[in-house]
PDB file of N, CA and C in Angstrom:
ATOM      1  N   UNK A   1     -19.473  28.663 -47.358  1.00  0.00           N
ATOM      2  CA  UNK A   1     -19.482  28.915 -45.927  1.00  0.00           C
ATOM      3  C   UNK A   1     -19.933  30.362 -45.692  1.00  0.00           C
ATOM      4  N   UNK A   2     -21.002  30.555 -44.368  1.00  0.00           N
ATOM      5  CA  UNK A   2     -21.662  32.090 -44.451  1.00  0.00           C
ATOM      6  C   UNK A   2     -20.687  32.753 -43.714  1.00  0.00           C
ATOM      7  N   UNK A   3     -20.267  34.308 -44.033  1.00  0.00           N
ATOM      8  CA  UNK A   3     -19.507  34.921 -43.113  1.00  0.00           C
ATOM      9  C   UNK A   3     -20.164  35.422 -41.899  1.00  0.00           C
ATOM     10  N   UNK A   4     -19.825  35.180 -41.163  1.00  0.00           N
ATOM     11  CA  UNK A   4     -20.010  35.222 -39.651  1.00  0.00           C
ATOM     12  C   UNK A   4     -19.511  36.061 -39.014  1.00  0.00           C
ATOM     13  N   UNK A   5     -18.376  37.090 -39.307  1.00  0.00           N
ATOM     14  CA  UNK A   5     -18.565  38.320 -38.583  1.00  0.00           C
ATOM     15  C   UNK A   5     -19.101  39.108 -38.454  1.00  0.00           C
ATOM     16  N   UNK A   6     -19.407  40.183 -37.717  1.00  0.00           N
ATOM     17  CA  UNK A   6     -20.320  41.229 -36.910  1.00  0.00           C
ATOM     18  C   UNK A   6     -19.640  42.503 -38.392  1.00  0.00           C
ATOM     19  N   UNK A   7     -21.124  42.551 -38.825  1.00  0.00           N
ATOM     20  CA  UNK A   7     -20.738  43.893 -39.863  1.00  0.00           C
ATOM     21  C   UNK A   7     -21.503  45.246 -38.693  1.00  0.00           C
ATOM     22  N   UNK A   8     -20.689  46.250 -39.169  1.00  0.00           N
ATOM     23  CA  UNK A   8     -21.629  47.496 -39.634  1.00  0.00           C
ATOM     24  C   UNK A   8     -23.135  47.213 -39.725  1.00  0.00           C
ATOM     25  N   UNK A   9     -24.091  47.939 -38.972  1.00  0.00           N
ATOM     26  CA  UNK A   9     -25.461  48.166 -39.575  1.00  0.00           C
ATOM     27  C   UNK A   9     -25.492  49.140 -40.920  1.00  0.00           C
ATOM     28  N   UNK A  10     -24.917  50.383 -40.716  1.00  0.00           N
ATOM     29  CA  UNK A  10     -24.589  50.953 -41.566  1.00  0.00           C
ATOM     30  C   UNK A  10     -24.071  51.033 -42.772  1.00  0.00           C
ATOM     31  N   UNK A  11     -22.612  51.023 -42.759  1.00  0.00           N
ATOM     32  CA  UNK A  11     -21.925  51.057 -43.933  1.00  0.00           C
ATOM     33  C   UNK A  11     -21.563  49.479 -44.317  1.00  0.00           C
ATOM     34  N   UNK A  12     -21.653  48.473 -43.161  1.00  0.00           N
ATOM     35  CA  UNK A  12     -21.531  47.238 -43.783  1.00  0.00           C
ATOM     36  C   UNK A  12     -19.949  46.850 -43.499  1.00  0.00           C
ATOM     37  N   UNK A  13     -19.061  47.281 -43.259  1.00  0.00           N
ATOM     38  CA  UNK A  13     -17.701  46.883 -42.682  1.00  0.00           C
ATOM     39  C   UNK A  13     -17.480  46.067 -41.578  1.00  0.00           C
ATOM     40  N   UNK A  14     -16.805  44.848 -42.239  1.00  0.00           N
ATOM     41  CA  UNK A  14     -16.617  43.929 -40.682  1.00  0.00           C
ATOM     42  C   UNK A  14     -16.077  44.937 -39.557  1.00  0.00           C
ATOM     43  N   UNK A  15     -16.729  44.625 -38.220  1.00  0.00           N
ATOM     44  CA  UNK A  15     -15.892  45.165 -37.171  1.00  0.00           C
ATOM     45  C   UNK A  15     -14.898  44.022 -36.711  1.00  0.00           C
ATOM     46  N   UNK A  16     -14.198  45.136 -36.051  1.00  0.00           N
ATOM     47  CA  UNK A  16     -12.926  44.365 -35.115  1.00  0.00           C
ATOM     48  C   UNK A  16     -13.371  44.405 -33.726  1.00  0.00           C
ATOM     49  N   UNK A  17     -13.496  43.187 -32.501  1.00  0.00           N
ATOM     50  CA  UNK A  17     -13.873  43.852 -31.652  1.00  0.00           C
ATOM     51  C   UNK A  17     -15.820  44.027 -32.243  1.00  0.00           C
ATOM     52  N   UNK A  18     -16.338  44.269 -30.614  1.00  0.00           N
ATOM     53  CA  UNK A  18     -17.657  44.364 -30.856  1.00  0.00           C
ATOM     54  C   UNK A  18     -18.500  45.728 -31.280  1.00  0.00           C
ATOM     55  N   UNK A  19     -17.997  46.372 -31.609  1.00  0.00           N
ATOM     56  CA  UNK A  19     -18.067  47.776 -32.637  1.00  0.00           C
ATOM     57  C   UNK A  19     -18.615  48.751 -31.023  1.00  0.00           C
ATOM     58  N   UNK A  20     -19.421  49.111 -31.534  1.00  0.00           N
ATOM     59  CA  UNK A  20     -20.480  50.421 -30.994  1.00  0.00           C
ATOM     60  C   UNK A  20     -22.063  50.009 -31.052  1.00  0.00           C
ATOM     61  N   UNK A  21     -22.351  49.629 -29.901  1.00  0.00           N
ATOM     62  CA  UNK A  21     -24.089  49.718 -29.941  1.00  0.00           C
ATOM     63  C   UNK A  21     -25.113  50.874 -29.690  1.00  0.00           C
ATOM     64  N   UNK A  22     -25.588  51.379 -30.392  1.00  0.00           N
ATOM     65  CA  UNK A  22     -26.864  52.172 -29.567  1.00  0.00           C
ATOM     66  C   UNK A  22     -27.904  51.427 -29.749  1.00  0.00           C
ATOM     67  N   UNK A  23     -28.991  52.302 -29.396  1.00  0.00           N
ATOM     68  CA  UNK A  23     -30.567  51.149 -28.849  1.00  0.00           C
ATOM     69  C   UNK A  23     -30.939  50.321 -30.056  1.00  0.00           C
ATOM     70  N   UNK A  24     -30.178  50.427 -31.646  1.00  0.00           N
ATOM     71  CA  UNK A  24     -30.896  49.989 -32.393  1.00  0.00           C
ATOM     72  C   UNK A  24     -30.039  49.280 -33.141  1.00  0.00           C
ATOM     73  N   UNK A  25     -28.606  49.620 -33.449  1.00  0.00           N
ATOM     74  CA  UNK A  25     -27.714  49.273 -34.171  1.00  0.00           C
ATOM     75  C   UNK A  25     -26.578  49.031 -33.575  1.00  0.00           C
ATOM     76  N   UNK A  26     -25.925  47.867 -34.546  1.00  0.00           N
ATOM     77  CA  UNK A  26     -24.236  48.138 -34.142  1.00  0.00           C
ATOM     78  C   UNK A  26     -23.264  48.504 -35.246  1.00  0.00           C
ATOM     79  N   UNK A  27     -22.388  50.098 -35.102  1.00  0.00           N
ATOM     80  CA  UNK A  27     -22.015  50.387 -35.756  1.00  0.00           C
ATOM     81  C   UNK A  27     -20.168  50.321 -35.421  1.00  0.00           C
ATOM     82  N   UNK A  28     -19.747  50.580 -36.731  1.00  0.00           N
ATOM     83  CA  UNK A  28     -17.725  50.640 -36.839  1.00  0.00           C
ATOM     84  C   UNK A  28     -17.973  52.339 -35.853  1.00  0.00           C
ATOM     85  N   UNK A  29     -16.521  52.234 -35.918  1.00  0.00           N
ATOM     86  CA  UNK A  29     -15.969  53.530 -35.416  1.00  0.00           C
ATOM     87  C   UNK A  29     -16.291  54.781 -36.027  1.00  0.00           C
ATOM     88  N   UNK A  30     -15.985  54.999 -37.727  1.00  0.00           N
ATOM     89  CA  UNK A  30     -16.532  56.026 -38.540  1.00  0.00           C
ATOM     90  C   UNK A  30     -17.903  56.402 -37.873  1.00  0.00           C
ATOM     91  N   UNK A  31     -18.975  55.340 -38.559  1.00  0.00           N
ATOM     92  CA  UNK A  31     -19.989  54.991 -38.284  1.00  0.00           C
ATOM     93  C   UNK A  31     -20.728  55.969 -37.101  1.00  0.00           C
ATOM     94  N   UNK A  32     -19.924  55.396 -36.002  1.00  0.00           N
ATOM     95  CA  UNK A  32     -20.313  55.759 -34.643  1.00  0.00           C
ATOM     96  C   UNK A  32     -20.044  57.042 -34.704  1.00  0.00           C
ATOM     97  N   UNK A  33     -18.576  57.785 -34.863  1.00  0.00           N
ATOM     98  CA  UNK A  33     -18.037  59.391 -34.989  1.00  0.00           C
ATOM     99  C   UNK A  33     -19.906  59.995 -35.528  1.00  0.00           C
ATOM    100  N   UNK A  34     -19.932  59.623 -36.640  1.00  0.00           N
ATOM    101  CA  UNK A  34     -20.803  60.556 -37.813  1.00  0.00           C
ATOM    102  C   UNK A  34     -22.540  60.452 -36.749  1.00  0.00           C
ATOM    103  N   UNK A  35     -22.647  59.224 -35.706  1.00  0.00           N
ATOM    104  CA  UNK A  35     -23.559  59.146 -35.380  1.00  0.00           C
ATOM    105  C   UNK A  35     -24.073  60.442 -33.935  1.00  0.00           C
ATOM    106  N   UNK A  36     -22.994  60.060 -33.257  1.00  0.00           N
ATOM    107  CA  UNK A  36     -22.223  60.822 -31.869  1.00  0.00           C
ATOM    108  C   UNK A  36     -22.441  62.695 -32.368  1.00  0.00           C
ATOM    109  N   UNK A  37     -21.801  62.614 -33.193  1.00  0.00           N
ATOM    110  CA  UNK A  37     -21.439  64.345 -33.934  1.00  0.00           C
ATOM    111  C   UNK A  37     -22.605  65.044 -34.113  1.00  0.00           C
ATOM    112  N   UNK A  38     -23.820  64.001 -35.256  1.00  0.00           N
ATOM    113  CA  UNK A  38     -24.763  64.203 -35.653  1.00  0.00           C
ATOM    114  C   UNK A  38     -26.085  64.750 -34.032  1.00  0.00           C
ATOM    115  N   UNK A  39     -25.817  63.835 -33.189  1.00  0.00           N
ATOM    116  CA  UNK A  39     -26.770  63.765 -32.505  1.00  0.00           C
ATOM    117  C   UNK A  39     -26.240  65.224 -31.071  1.00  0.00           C
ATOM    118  N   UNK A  40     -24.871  65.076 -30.943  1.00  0.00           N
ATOM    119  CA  UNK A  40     -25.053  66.283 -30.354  1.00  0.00           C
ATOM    120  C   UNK A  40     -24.517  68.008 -30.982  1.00  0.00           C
ATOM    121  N   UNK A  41     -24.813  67.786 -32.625  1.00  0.00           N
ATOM    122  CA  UNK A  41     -25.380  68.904 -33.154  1.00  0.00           C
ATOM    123  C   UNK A  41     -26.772  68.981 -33.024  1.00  0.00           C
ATOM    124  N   UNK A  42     -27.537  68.054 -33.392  1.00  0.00           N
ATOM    125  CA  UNK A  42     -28.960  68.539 -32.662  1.00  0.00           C
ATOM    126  C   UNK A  42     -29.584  68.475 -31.653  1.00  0.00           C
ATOM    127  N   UNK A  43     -28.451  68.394 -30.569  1.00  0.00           N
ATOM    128  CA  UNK A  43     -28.641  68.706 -29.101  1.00  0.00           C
ATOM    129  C   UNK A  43     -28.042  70.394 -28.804  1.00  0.00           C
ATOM    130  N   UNK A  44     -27.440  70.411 -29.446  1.00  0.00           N
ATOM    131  CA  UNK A  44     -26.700  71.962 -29.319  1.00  0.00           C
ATOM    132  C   UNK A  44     -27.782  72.957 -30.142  1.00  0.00           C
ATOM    133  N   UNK A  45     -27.724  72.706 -31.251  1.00  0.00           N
ATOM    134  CA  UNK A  45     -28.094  73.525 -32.139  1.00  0.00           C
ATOM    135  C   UNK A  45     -29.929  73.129 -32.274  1.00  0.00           C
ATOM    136  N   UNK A  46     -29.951  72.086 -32.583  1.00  0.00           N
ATOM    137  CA  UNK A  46     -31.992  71.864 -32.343  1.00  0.00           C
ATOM    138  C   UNK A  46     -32.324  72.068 -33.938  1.00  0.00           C
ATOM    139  N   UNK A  47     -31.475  71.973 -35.003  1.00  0.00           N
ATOM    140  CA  UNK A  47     -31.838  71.960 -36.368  1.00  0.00           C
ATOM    141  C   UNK A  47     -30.533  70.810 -37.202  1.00  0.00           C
ATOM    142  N   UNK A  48     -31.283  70.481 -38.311  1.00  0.00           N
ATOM    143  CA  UNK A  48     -30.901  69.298 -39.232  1.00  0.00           C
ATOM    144  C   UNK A  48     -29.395  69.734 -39.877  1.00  0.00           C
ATOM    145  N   UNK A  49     -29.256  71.308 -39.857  1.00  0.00           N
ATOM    146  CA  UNK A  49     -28.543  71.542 -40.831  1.00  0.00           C
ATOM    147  C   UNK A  49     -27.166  71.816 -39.888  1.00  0.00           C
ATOM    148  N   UNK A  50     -27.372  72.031 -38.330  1.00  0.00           N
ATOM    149  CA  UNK A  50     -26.557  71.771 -37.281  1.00  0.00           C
ATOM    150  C   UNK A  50     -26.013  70.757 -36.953  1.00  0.00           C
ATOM    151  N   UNK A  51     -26.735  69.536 -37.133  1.00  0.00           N
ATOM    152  CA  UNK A  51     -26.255  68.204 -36.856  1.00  0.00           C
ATOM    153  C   UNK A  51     -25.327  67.515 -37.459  1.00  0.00           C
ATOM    154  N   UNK A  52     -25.872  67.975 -38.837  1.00  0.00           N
ATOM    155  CA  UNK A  52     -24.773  67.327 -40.256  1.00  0.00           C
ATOM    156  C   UNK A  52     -23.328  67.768 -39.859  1.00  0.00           C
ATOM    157  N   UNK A  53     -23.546  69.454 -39.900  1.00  0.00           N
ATOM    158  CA  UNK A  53     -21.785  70.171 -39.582  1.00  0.00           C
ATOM    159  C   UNK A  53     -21.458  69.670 -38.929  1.00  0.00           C
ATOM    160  N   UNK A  54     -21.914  69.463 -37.696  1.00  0.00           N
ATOM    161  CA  UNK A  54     -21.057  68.917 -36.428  1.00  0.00           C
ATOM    162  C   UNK A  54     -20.515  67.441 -36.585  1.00  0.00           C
ATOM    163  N   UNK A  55     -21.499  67.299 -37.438  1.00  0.00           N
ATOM    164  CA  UNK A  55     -21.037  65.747 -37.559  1.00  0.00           C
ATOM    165  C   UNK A  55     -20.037  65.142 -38.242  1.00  0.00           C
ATOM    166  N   UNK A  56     -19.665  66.338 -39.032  1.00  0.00           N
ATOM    167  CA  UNK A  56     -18.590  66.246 -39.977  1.00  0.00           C
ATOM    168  C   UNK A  56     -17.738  66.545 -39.439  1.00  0.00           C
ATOM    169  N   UNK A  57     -17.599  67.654 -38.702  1.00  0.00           N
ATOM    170  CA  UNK A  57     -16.640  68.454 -37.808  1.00  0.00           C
ATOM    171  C   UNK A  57     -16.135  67.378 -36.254  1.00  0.00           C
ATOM    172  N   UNK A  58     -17.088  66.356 -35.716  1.00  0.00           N
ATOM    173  CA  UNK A  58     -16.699  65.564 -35.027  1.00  0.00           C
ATOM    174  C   UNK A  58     -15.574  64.293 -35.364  1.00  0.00           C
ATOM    175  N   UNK A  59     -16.239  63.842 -36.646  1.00  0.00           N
ATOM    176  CA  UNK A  59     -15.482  63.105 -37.928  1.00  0.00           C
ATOM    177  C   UNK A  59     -14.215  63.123 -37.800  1.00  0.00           C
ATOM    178  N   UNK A  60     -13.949  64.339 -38.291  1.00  0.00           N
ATOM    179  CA  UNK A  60     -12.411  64.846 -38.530  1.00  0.00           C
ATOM    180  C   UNK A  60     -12.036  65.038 -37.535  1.00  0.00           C
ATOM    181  N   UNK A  61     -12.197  65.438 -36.641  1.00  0.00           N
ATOM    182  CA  UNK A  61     -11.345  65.848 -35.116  1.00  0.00           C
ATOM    183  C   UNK A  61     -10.984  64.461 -34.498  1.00  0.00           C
ATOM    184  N   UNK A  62     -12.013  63.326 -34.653  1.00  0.00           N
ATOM    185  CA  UNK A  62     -11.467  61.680 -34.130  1.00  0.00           C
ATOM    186  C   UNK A  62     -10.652  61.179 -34.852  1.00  0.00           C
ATOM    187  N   UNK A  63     -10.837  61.600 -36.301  1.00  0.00           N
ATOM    188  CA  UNK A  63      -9.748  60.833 -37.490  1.00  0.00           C
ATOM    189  C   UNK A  63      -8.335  61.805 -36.700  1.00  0.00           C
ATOM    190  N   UNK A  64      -8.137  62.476 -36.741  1.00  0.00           N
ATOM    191  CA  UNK A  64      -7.307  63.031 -36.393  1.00  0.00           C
ATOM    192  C   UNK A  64      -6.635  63.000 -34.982  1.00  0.00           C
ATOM    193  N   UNK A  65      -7.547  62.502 -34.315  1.00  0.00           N
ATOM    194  CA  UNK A  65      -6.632  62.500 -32.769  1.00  0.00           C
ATOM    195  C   UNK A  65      -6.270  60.592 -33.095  1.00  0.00           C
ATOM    196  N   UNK A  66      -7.285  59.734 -33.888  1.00  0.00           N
ATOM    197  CA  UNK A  66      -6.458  58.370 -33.971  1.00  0.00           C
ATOM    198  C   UNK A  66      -5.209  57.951 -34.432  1.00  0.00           C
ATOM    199  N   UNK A  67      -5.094  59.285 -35.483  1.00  0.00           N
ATOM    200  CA  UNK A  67      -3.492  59.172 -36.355  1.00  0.00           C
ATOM    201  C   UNK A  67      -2.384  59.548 -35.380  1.00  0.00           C
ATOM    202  N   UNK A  68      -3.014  60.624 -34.026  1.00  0.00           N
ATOM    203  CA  UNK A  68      -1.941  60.562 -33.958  1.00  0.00           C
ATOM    204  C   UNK A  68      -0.906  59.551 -32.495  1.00  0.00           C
ATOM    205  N   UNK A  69      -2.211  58.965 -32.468  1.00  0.00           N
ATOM    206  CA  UNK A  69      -1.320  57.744 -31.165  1.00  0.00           C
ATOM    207  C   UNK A  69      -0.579  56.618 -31.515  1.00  0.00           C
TER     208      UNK A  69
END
C-alpha cells in the first residue's frame, strides 16, 4: 500500500496538518523556520553569508519559543 501522506519537499518528514506552502514547495515547520530566516537575511543583509546566520539564528529563536508553550 503507497503512503499517502503529505511529506516535506525538503527534508522528507510526514507533515501534520498541511505544512507550509511557498510558490514552489510544501515544507514542515523546521523546514519553513530555515526557509523564512534564510530569506529575510537576504532581505536585510543582501549577501549569502547573511542569510545562512539568520537563518540559523531564526531556527533557534522558534525552537525555543515552541518549547516553551
Amino acid at each position: 500500500m503507497p503512503d499517502t501522506a503529505t511529506r516535506c519537499d525538503q527534508c522528507g518528514k510526514k507533515l501534520r496538518g498541511s505544512g507550509h506552502q511557498t510558490y514552489t514547495r510544501t515544507l514542515c515547520a523546521s523546514c519553513n523556520d530555515a526557509y523564512m530566516g534564510a530569506a529575510a537575511g537576504l532581505i536585510a543583509g543582501g549577501d549569502v553569508e547573511t542569510g545562512i546566520a539568520t537563518a540559523g539564528w531564526y531556527q533557534r529563536i522558534r525552537k525555543l519559543t515552541r518549547r516553551e508553550r
